[in-house]
Protein backbone atom coordinates (compact mmCIF):
# COMPACT_ATOMS: atom_id res chain seq x y z
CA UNK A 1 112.41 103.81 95.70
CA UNK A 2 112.06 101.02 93.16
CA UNK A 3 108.80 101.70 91.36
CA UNK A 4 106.87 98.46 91.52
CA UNK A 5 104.79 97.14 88.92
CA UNK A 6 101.07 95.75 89.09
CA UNK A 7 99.55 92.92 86.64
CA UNK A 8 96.43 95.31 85.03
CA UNK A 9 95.15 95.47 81.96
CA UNK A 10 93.30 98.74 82.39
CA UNK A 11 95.85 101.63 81.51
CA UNK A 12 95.49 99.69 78.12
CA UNK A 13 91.98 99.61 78.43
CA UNK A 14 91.63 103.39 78.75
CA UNK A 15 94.32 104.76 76.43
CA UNK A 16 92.68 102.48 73.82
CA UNK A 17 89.29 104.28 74.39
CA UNK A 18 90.86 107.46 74.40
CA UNK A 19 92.79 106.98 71.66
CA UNK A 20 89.83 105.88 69.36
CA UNK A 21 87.48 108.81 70.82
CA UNK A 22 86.31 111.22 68.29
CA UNK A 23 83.55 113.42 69.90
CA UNK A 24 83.26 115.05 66.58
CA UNK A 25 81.65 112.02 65.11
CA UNK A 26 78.53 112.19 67.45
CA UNK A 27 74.86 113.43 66.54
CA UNK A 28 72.02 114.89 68.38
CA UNK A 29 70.10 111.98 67.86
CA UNK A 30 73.14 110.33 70.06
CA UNK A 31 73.08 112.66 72.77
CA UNK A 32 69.09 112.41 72.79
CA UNK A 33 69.18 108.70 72.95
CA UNK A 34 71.92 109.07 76.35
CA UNK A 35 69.75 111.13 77.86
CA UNK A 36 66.95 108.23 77.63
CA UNK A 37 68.49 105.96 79.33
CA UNK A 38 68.89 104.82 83.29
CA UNK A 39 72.95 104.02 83.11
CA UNK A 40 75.09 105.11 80.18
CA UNK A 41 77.03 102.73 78.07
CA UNK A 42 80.75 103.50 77.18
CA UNK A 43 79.97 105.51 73.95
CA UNK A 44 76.99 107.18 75.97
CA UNK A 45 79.08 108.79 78.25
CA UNK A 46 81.49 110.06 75.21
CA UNK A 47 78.33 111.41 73.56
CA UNK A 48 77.79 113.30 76.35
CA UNK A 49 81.41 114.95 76.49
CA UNK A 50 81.07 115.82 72.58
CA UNK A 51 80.82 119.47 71.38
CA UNK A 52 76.94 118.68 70.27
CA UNK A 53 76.07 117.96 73.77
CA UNK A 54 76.79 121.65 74.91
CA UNK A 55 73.38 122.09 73.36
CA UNK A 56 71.68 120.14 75.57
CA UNK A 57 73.07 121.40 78.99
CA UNK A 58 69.23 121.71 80.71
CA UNK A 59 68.31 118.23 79.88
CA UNK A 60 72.28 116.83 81.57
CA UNK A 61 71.26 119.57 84.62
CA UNK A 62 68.15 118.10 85.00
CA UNK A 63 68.50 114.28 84.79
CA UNK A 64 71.83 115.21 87.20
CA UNK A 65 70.19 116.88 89.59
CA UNK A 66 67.86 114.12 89.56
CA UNK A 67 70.49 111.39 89.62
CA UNK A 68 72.20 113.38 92.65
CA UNK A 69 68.85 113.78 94.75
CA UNK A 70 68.33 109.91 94.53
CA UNK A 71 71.76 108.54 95.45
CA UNK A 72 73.48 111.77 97.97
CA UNK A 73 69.84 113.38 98.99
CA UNK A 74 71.09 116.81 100.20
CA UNK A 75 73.92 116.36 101.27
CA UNK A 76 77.43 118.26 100.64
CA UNK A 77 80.13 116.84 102.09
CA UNK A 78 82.91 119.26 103.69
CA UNK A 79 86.29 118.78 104.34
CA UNK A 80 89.22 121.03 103.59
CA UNK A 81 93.25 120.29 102.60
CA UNK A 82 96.41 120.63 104.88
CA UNK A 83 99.98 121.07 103.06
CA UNK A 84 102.72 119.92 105.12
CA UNK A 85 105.69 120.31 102.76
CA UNK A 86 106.18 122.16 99.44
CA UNK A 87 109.20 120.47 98.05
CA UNK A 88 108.78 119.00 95.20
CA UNK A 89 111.50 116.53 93.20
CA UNK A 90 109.79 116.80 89.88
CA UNK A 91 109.91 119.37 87.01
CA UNK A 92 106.40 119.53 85.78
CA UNK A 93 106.62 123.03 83.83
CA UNK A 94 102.72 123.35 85.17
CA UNK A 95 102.94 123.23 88.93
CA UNK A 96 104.12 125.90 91.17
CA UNK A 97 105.75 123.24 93.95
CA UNK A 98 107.73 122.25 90.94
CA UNK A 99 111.85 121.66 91.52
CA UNK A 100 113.10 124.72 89.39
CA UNK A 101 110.50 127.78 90.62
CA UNK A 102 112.21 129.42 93.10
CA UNK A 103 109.52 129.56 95.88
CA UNK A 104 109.26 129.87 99.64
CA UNK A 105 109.63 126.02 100.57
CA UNK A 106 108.81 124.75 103.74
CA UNK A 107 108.52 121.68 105.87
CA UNK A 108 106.47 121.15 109.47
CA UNK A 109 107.53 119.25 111.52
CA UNK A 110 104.92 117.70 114.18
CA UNK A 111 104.63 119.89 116.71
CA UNK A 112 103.74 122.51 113.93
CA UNK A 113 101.73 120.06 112.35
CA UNK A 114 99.38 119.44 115.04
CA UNK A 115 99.19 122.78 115.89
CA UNK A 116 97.43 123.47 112.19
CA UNK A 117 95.69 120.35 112.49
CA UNK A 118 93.81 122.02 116.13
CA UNK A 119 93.14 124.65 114.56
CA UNK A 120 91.29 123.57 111.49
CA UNK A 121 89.23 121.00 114.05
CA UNK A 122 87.95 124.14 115.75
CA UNK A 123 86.37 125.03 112.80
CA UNK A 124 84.03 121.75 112.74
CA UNK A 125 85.38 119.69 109.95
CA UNK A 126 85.79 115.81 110.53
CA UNK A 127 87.56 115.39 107.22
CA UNK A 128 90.90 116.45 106.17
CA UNK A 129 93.33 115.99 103.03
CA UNK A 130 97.18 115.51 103.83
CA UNK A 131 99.11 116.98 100.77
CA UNK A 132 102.71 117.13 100.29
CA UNK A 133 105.09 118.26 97.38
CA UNK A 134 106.09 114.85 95.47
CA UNK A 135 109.41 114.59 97.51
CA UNK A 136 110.41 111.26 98.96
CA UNK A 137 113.72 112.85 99.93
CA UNK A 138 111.99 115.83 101.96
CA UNK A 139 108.54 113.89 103.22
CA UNK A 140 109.18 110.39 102.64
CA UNK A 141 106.05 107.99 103.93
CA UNK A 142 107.66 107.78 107.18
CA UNK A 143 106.79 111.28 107.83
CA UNK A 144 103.46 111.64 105.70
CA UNK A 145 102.51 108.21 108.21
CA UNK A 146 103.23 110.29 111.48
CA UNK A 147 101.26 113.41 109.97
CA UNK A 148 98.58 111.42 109.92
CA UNK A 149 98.56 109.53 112.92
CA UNK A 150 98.55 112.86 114.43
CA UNK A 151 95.35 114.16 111.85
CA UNK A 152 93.07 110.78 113.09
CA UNK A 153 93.93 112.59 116.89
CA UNK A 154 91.24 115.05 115.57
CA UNK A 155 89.18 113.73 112.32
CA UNK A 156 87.40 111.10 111.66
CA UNK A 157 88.65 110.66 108.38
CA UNK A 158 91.64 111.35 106.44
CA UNK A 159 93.04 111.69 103.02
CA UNK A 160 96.24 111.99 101.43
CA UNK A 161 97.50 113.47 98.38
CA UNK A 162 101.13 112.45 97.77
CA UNK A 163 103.18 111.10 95.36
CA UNK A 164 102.46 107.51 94.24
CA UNK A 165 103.93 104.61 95.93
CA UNK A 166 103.92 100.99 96.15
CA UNK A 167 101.46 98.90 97.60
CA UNK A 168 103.45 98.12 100.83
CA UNK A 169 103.72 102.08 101.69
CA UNK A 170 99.84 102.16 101.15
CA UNK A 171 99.50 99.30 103.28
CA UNK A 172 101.88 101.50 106.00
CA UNK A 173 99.38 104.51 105.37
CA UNK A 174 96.53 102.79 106.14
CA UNK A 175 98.00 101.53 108.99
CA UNK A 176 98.48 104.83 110.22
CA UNK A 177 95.03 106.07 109.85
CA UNK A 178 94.52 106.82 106.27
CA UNK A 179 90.91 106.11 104.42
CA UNK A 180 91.50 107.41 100.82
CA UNK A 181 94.11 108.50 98.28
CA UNK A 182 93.95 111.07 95.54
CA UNK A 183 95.72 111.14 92.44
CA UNK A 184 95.54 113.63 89.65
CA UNK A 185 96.77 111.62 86.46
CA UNK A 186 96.97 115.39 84.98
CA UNK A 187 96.63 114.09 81.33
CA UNK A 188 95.95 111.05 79.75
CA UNK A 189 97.70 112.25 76.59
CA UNK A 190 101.03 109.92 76.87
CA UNK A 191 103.21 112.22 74.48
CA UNK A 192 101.79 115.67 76.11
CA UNK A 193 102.66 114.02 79.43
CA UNK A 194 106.60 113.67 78.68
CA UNK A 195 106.63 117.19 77.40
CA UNK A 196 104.86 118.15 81.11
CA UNK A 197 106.68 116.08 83.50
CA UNK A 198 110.84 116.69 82.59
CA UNK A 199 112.43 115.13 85.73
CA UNK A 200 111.27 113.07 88.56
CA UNK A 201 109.88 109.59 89.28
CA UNK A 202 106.56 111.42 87.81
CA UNK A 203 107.95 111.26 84.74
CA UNK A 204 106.95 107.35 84.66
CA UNK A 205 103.34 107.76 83.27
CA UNK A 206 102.27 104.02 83.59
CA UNK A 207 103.33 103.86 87.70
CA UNK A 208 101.19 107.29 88.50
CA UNK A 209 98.16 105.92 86.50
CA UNK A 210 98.36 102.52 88.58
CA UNK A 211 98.55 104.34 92.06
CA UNK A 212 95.06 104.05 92.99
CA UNK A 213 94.90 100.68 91.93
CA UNK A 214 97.91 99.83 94.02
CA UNK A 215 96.02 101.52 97.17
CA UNK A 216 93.14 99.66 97.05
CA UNK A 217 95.47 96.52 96.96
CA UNK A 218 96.93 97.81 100.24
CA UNK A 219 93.75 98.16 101.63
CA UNK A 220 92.40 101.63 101.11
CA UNK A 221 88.79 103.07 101.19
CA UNK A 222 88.55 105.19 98.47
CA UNK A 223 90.40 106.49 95.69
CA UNK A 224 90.13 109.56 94.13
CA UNK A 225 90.98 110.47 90.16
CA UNK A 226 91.36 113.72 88.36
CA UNK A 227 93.21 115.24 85.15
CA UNK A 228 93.96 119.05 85.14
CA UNK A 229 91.81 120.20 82.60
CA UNK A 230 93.71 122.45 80.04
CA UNK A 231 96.70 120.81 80.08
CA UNK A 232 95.87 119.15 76.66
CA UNK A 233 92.60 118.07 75.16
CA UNK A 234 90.31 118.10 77.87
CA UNK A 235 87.19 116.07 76.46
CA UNK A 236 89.44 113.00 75.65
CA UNK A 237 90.82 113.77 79.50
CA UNK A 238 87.84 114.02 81.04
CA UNK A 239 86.59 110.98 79.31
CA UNK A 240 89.39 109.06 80.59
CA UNK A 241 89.34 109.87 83.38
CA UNK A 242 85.65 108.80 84.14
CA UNK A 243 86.55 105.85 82.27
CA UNK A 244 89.74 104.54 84.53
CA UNK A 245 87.18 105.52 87.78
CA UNK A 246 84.85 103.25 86.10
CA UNK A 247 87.19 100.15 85.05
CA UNK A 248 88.41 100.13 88.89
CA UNK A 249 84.86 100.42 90.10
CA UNK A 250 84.06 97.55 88.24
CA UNK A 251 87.29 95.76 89.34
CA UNK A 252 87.17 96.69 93.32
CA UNK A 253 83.37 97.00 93.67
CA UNK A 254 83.71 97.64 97.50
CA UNK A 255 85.91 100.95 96.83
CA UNK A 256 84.31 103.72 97.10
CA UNK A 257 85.14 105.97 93.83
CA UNK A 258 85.45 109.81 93.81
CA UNK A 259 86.35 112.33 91.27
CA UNK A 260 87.69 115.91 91.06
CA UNK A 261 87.20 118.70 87.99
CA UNK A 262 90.40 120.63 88.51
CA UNK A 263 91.06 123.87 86.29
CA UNK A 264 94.36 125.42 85.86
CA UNK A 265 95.08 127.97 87.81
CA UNK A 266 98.08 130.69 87.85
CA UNK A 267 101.01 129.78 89.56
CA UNK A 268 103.78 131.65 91.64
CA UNK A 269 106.03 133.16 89.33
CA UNK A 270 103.31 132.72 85.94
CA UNK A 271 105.26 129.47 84.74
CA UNK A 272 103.61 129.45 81.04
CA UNK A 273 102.25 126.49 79.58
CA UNK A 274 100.12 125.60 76.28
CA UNK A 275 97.10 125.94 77.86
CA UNK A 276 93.66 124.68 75.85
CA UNK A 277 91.33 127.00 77.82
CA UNK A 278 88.40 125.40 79.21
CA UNK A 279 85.09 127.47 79.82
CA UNK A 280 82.86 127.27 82.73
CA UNK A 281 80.25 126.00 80.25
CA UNK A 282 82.55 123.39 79.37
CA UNK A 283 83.17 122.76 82.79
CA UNK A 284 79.92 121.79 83.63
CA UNK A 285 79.29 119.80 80.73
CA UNK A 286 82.07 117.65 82.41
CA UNK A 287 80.70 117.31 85.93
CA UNK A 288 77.03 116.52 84.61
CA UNK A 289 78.00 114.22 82.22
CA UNK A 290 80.22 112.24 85.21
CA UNK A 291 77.53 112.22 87.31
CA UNK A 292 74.93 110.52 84.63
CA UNK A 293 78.28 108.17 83.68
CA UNK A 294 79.32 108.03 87.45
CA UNK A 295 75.86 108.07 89.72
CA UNK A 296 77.31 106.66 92.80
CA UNK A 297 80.59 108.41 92.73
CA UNK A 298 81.07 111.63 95.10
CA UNK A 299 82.12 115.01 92.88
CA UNK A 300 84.43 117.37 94.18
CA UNK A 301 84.22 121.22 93.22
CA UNK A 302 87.90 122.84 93.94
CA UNK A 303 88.16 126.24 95.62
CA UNK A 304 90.03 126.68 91.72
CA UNK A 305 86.44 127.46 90.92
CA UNK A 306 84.74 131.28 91.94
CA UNK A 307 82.22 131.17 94.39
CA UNK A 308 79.10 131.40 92.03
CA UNK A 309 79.99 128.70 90.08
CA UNK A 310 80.66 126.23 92.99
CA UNK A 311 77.41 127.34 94.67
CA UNK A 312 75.30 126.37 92.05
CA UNK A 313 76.87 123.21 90.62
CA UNK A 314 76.76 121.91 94.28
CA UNK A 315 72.69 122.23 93.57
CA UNK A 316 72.94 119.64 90.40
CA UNK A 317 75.51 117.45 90.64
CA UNK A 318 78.82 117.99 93.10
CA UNK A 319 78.34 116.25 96.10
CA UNK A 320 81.68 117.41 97.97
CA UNK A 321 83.01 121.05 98.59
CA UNK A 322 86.31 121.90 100.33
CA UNK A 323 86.57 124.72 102.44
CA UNK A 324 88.66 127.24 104.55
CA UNK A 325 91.65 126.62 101.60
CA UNK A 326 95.24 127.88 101.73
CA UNK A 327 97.64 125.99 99.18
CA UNK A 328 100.55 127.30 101.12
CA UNK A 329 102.47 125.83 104.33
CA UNK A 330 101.65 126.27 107.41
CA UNK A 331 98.88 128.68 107.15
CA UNK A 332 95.93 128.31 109.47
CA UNK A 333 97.94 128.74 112.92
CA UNK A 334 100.29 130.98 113.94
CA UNK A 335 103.55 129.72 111.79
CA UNK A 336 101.48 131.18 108.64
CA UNK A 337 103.85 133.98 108.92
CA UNK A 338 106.83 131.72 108.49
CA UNK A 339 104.68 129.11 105.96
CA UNK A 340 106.10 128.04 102.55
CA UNK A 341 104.15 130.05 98.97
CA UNK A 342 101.33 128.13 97.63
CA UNK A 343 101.16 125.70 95.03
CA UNK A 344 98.54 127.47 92.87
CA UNK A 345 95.98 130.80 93.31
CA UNK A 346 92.54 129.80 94.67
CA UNK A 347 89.49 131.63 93.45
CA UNK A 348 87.04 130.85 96.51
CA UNK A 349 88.49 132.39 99.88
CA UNK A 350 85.36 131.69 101.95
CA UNK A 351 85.53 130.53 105.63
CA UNK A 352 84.37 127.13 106.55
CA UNK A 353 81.52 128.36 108.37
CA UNK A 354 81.20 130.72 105.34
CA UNK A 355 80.33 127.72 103.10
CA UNK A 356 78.73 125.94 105.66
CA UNK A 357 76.27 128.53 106.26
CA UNK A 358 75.67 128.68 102.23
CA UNK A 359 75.27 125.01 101.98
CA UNK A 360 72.38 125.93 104.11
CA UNK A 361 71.01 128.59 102.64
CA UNK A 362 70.28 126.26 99.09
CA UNK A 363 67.92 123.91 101.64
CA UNK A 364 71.13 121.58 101.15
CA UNK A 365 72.26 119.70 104.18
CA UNK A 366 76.29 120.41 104.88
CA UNK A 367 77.68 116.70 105.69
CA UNK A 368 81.14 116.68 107.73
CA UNK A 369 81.50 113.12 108.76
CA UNK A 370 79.14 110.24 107.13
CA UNK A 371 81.78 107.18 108.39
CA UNK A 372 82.15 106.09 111.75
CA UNK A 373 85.13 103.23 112.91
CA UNK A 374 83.93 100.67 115.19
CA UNK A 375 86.85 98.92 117.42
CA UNK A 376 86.67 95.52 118.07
């Protein structure tokens, strides 16, 4: 596949930003003066991400919760992933899908496909999230398309998270169904990124941080942006990353704009990184500090997060919950004997009707479709 290039200035934009960043530099008097106002500037929303902000984690909780009440109401939106294929042509040294870990790997084909696809649909979910390894050899678009031909047979909307391609495939994709693409960038970090990604068209950190642009030029819904915090230094990370969501907000007002707080995880086989650990308190410095930055944008809390903590940040600022995860292949029907290993360890095993029934119990309202297709 020829990796095709887009005419944007905001990869520039955002490694600028990031590069100048020094959360060190801010004050309490800067975080106090963030908190005052109705939408964050630029160096608000780094103020926020600093070390001194930790200090003032009530007053984020509070304005977020208040920020999350106005724009989303109740509401938690459900939806849960489906992995298809687990082989994987990259060597990121981080992922356990990656070429050189010698996993389980596994590939449906349709008939298995739709039989996971049933099954999940008895559950009550509308949305679903189409995920393969990054392997055009082994699930080129072709095959993702049919997938989810087959997933709009039972949910009203679908997602995929693939590899990147070029406008023309996302075109194809949305032919066949699709409503929104997610991307995790991983980190922003240029040089840490070459030392993660070894082989692969992954390896080409300017086409992977265009991809969401590129779907919304082939006609997309949504996009959906994420680093994996702890992979290198996750305030300049999270910053950019709420910063690139913002840029193409700005750019493609009409998209609607999404991010996810992914932690790392273990992995089959404990591949060992240089990871910067990232607390829980840290964590939800992050999300609140998106949502004051971000307050239109849905939040997703992964299953990567234990149950307590994605109960109660669903109460102040997440807005979207998956549920009913397995990262592995072909596990909700009755191949999950023969399925593929997972990708990475989950820490929240609940049910969907599990979740859903917690959702509940907070006086929250659990959300599994809000977007209805009209035919001509």
């Amino acid at each position: 596949m020829e990796l095709e290039n887009i005419n944007s200035d905001i990869m520039d934009r955002v490694i600028s930003e990031m590069n100048s960043y020094d959360y060190n530099s801010f004050t309490d008097e800067d975080i106090k003066e963030a908190l005052k106002k109705e939408y964050l500037s630029i160096k608000d929303f780094q103020a926020l991400l600093s070390p001194k902000a930790i200090n003032y984690l009530e007053e984020m909780a509070m304005k977020a919760k208040e920020y999350r009440e106005r724009y989303f109401g109740n509401s938690v939106y459900m939806f849960t992933p489906l992995y298809i294929s687990n082989y994987c042509d990259n060597y990121c040294v981080y992922c356990g899908f990656n070429s050189h870990n010698k996993i389980k790997r596994a590939r449906l084909d349709f008939e298995q496909i739709e039989v996971e696809l049933k099954e999940i649909a008895k559950t009550g979910l509308e949305e679903i999230l189409i995920l393969t390894g990054e392997s055009e050899r082994y699930s080129n678009v072709k095959y993702i398309g049919e997938a989810c031909k087959l997933a709009r047979k039972y949910f009203n909307n679908v997602g995929v998270e693939i590899y990147p391609v070029n406008i023309k495939d996302y075109e194809y994709l949305n032919s066949c169904g699709v409503d929104y693409v997610t991307i995790f960038q991983e980190t922003y970090n240029n040089e840490k990124y070459k030392k993660l990604h070894l082989e692969g068209h992954k390896k080409v950190f300017s086409y992977r941080f265009n991809s969401q642009e590129r779907a919304l030029m082939g006609g997309m819904r949504g996009v959906a942006f994420a680093a994996l915090l702890g992979l290198d230094d996750f305030r300049k990370d999270a910053f950019s990353t709420g910063y690139h969501a913002y840029l193409l907000q700005k750019k493609y007002p009409y998209a609607e704009i999404s991010i996810s707080c992914p932690r790392l995880r273990p992995v089959i086989n404990n591949l060992k990184i240089e990871e910067e650990i990232v607390t829980e308190k840290e964590l939800f410095q992050i999300i609140c500090a998106y949502r004051l930055f971000l307050p239109f944008a849905n939040i997703t809390i992964s299953t990567r997060e234990n149950p307590n903590f994605r109960d109660n940040i669903i109460k102040i600022a997440v807005t979207k919950i998956s549920a009913g995860v397995d990262t592995g292949i072909g596990a909700h029907s009755e191949y999950s004997n023969k399925k593929g290993d997972e990708q990475f360890e989950i820490a929240d095993k609940r049910t969907v009707s599990e979740i859903f029934e917690k959702i509940k119990s907070e006086d929250l309202q659990p959300v599994m479709n809000d977007y209805i297709y009209l035919k001509d």
